[in-house]
Structure formats: C-alpha cells, structure tokens
PDB file of N, CA and C in Angstrom:
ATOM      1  N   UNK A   1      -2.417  18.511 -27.251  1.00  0.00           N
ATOM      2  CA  UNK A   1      -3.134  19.098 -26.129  1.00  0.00           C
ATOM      3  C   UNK A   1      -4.551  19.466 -26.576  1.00  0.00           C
ATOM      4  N   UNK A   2      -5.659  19.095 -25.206  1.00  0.00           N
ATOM      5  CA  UNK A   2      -7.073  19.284 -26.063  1.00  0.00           C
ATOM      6  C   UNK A   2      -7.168  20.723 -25.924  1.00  0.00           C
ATOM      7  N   UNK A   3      -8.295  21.606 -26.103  1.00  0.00           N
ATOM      8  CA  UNK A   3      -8.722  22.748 -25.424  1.00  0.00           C
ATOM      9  C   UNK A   3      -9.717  22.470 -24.684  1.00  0.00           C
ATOM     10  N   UNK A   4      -9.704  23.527 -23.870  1.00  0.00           N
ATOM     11  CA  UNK A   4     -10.186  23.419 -22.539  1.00  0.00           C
ATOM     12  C   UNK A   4     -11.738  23.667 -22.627  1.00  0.00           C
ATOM     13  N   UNK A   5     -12.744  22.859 -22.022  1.00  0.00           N
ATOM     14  CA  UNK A   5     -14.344  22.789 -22.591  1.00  0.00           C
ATOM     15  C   UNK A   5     -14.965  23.476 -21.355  1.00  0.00           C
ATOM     16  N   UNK A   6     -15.530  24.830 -21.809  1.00  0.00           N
ATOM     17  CA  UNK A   6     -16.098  25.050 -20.350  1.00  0.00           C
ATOM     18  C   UNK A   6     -17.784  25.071 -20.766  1.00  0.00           C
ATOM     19  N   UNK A   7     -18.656  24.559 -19.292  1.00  0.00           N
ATOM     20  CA  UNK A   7     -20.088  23.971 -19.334  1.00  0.00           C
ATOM     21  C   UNK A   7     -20.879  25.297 -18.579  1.00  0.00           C
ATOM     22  N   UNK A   8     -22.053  25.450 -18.752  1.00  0.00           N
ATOM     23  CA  UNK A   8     -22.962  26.780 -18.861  1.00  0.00           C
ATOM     24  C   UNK A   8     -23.710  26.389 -17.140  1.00  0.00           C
ATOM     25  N   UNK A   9     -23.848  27.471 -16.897  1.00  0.00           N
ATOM     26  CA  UNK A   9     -24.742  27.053 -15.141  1.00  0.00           C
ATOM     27  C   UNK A   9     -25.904  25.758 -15.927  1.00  0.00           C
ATOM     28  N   UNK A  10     -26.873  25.964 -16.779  1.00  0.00           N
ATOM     29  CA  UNK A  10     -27.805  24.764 -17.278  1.00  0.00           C
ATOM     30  C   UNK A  10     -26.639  23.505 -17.047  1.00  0.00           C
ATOM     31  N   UNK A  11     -25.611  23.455 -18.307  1.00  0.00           N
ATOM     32  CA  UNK A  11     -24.913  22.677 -18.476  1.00  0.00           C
ATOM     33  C   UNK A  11     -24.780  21.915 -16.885  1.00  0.00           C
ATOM     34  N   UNK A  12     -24.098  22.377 -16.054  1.00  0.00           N
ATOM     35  CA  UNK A  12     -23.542  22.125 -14.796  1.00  0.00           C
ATOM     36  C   UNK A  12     -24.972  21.564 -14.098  1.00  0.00           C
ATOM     37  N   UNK A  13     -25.768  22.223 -13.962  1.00  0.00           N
ATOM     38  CA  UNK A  13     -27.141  21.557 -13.092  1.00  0.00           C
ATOM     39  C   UNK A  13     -27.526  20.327 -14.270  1.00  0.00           C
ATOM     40  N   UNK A  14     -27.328  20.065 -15.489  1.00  0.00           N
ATOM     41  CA  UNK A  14     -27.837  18.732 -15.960  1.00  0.00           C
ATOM     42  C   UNK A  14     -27.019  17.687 -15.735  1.00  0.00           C
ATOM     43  N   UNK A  15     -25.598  17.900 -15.392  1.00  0.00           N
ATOM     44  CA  UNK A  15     -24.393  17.081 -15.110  1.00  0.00           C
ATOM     45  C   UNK A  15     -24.722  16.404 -13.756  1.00  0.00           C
ATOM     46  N   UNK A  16     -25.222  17.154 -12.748  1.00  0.00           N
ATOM     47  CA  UNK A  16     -25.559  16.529 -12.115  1.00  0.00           C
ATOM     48  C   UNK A  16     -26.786  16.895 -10.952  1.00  0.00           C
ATOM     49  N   UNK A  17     -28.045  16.637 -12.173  1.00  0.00           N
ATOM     50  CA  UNK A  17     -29.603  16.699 -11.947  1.00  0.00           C
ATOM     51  C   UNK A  17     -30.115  17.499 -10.626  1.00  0.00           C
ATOM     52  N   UNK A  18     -29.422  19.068 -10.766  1.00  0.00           N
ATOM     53  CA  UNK A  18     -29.817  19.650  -9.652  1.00  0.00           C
ATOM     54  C   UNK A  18     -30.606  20.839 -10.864  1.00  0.00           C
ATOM     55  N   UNK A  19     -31.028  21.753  -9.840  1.00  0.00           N
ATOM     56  CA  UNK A  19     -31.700  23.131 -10.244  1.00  0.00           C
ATOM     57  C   UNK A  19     -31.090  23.864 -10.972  1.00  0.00           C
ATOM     58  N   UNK A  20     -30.705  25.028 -12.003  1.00  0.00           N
ATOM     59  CA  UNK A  20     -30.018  26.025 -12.322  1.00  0.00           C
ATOM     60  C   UNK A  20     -28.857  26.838 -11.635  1.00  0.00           C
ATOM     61  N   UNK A  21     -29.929  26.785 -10.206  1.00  0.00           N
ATOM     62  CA  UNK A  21     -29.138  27.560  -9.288  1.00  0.00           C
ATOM     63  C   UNK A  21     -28.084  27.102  -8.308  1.00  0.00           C
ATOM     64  N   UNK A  22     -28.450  25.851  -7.548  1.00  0.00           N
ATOM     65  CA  UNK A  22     -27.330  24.785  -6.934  1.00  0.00           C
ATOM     66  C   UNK A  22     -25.850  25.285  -7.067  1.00  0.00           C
ATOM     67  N   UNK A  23     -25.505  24.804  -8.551  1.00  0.00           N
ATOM     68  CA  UNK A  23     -24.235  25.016  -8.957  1.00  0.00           C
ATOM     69  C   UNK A  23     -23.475  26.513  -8.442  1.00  0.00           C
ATOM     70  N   UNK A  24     -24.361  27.747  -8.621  1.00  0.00           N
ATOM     71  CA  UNK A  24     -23.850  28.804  -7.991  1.00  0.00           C
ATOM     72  C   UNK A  24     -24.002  28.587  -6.260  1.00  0.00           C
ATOM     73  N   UNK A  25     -25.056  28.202  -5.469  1.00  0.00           N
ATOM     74  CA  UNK A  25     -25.077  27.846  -4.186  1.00  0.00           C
ATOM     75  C   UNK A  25     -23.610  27.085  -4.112  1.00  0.00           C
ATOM     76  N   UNK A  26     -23.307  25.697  -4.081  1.00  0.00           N
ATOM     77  CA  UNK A  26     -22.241  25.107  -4.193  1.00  0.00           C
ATOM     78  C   UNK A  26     -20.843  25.762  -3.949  1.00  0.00           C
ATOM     79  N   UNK A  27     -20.803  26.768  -5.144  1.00  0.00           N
ATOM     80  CA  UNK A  27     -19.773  27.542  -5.556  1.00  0.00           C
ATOM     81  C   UNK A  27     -19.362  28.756  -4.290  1.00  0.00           C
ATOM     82  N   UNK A  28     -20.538  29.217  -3.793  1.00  0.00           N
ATOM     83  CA  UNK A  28     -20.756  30.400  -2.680  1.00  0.00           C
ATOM     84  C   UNK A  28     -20.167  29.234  -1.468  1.00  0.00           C
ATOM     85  N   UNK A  29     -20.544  28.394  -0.889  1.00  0.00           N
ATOM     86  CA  UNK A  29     -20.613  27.500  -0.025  1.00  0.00           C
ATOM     87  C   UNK A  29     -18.521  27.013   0.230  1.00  0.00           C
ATOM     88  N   UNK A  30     -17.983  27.117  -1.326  1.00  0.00           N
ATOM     89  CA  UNK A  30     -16.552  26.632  -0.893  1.00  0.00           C
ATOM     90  C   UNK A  30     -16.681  25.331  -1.155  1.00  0.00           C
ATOM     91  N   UNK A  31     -17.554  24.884  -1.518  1.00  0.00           N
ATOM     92  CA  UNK A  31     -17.472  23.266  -1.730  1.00  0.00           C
ATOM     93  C   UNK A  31     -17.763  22.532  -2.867  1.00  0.00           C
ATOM     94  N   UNK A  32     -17.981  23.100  -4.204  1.00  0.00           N
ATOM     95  CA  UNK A  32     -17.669  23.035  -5.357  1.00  0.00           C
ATOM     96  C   UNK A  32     -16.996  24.084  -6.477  1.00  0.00           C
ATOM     97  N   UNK A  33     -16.391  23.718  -7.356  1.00  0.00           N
ATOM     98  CA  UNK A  33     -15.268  24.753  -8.402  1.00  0.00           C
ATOM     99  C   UNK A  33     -16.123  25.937  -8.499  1.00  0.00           C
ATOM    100  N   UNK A  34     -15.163  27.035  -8.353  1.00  0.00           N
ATOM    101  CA  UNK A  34     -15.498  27.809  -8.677  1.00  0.00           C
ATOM    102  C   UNK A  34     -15.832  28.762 -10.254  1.00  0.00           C
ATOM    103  N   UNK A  35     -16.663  28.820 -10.759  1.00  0.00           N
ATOM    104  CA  UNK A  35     -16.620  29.136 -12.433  1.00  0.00           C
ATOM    105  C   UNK A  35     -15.922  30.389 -12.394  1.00  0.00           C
ATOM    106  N   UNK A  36     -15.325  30.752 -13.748  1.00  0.00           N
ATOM    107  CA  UNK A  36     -14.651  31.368 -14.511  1.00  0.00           C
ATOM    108  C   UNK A  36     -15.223  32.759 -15.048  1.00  0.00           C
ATOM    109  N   UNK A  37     -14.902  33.919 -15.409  1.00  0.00           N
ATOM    110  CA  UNK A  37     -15.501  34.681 -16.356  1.00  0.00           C
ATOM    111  C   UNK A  37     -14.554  34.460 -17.814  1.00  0.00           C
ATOM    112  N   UNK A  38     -15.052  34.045 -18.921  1.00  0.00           N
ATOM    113  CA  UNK A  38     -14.436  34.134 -19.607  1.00  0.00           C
ATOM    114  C   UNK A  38     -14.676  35.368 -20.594  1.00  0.00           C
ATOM    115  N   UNK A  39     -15.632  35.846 -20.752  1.00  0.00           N
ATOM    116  CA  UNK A  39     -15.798  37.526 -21.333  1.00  0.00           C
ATOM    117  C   UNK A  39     -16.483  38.515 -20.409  1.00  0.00           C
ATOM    118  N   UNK A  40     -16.978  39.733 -20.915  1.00  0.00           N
ATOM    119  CA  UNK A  40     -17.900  40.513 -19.848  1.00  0.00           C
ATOM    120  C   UNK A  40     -19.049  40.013 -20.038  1.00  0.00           C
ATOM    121  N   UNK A  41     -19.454  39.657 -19.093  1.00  0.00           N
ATOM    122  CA  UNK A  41     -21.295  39.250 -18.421  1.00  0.00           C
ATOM    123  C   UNK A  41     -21.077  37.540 -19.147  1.00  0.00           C
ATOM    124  N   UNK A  42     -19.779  36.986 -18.773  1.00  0.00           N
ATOM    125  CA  UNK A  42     -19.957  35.314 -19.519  1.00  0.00           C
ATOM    126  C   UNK A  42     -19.305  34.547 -18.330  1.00  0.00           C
ATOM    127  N   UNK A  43     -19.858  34.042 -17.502  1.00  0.00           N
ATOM    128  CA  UNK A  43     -19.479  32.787 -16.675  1.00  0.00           C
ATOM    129  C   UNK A  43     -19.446  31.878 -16.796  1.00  0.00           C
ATOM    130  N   UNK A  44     -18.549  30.708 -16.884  1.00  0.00           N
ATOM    131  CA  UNK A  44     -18.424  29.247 -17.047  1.00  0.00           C
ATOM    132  C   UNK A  44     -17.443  28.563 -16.092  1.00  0.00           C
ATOM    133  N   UNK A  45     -17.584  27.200 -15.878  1.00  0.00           N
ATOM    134  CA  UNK A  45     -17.518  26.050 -15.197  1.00  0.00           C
ATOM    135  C   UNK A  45     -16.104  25.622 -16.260  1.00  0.00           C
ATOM    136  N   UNK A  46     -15.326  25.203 -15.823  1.00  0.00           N
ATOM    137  CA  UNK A  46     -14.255  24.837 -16.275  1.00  0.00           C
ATOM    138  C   UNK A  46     -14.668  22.801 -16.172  1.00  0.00           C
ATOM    139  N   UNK A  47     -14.804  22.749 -17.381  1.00  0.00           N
ATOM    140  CA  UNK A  47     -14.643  21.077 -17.298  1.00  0.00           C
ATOM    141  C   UNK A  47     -14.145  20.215 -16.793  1.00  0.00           C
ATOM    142  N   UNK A  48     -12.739  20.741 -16.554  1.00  0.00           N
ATOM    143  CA  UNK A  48     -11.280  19.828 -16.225  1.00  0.00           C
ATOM    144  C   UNK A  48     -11.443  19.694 -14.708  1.00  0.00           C
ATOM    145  N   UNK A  49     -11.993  21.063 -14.198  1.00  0.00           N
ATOM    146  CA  UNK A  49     -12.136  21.014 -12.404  1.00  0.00           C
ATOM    147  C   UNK A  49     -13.348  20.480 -12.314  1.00  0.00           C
ATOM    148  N   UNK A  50     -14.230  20.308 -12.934  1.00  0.00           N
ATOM    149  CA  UNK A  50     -15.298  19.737 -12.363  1.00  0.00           C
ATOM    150  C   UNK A  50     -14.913  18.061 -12.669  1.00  0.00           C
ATOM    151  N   UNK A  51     -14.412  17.738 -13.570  1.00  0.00           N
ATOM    152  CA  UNK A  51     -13.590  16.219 -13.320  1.00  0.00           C
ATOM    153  C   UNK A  51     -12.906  15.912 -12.376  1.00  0.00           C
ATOM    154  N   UNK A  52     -12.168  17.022 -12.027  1.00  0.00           N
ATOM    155  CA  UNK A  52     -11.272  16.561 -10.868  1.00  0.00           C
ATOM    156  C   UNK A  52     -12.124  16.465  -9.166  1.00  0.00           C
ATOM    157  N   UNK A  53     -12.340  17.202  -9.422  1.00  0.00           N
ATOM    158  CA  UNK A  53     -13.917  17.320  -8.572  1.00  0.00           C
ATOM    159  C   UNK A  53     -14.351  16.170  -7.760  1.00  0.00           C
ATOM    160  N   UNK A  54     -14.934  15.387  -9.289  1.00  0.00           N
ATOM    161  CA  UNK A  54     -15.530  14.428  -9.110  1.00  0.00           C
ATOM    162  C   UNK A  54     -14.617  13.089  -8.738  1.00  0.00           C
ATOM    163  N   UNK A  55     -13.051  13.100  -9.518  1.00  0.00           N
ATOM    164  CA  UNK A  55     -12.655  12.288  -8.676  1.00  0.00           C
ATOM    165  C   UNK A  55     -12.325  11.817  -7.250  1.00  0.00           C
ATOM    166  N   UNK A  56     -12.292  13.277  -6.712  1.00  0.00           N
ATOM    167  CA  UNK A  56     -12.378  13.483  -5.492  1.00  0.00           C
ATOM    168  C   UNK A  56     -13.162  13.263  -4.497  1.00  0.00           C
ATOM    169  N   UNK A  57     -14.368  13.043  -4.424  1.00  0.00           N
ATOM    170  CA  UNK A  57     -15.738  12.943  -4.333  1.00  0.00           C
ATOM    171  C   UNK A  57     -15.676  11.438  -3.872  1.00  0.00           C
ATOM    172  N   UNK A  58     -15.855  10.745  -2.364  1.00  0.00           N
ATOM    173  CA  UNK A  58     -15.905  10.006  -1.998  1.00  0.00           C
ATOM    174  C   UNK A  58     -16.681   8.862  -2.898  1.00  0.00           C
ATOM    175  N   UNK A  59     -16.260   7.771  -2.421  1.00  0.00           N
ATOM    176  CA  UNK A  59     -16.896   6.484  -3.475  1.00  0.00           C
ATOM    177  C   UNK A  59     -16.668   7.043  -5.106  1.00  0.00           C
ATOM    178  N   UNK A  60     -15.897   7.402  -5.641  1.00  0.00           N
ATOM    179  CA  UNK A  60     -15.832   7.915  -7.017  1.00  0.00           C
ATOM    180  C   UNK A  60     -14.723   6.759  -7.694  1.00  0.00           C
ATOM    181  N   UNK A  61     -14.351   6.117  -6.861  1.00  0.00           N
ATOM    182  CA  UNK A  61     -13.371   4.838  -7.080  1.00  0.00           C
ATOM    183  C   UNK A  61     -13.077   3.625  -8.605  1.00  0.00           C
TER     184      UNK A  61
END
C-alpha cells in the first residue's frame, strides 16, 4: 500500500494552471474536492481525490 500524497493550494493551482486561489473558489462552489486539515493552520488536497476527480471529468476517457 502507497501513502497517501497530499498537494499544497500552489501545488493544486499548478496541476491545473489556474491562480492560487481557484482551487479554494472550486472547493466553496461544491464542485471540486474538498482539502483536508492535516495539522493546526495545515491544509491539503488529497491526491487520490483529485485523481478521481479527474477521472470523472467529462472527456477524461
């Protein structure tokens, strides 16, 4: 089993060439994963859902 890779708000807006902020818009909106806290004041994007995500994601075929 791998461990689980989680990606930084930067991380997430270079994945897919938006602003910093997007990724939290997105997230508010209901229409992309929601990130994680994994310590106090540490938020992250769970890798695995943002894959699944994307398979989901029309034309992703």
């Amino acid at each position: 089993m791998t461990e689980e890779r989680f990606l930084t708000d930067i991380e997430v807006a270079n994945r897919y060439s938006v602003s910093r902020i997007t990724p939290w818009v997105w997230a508010r909106r209901d229409c992309f994963p929601k990130p994680v806290r994994i310590s106090s004041g540490t938020t992250r994007w769970r890798l695995s859902e943002l894959e699944a995500y994307e398979e989901d994601l029309p034309g992703a075929d």
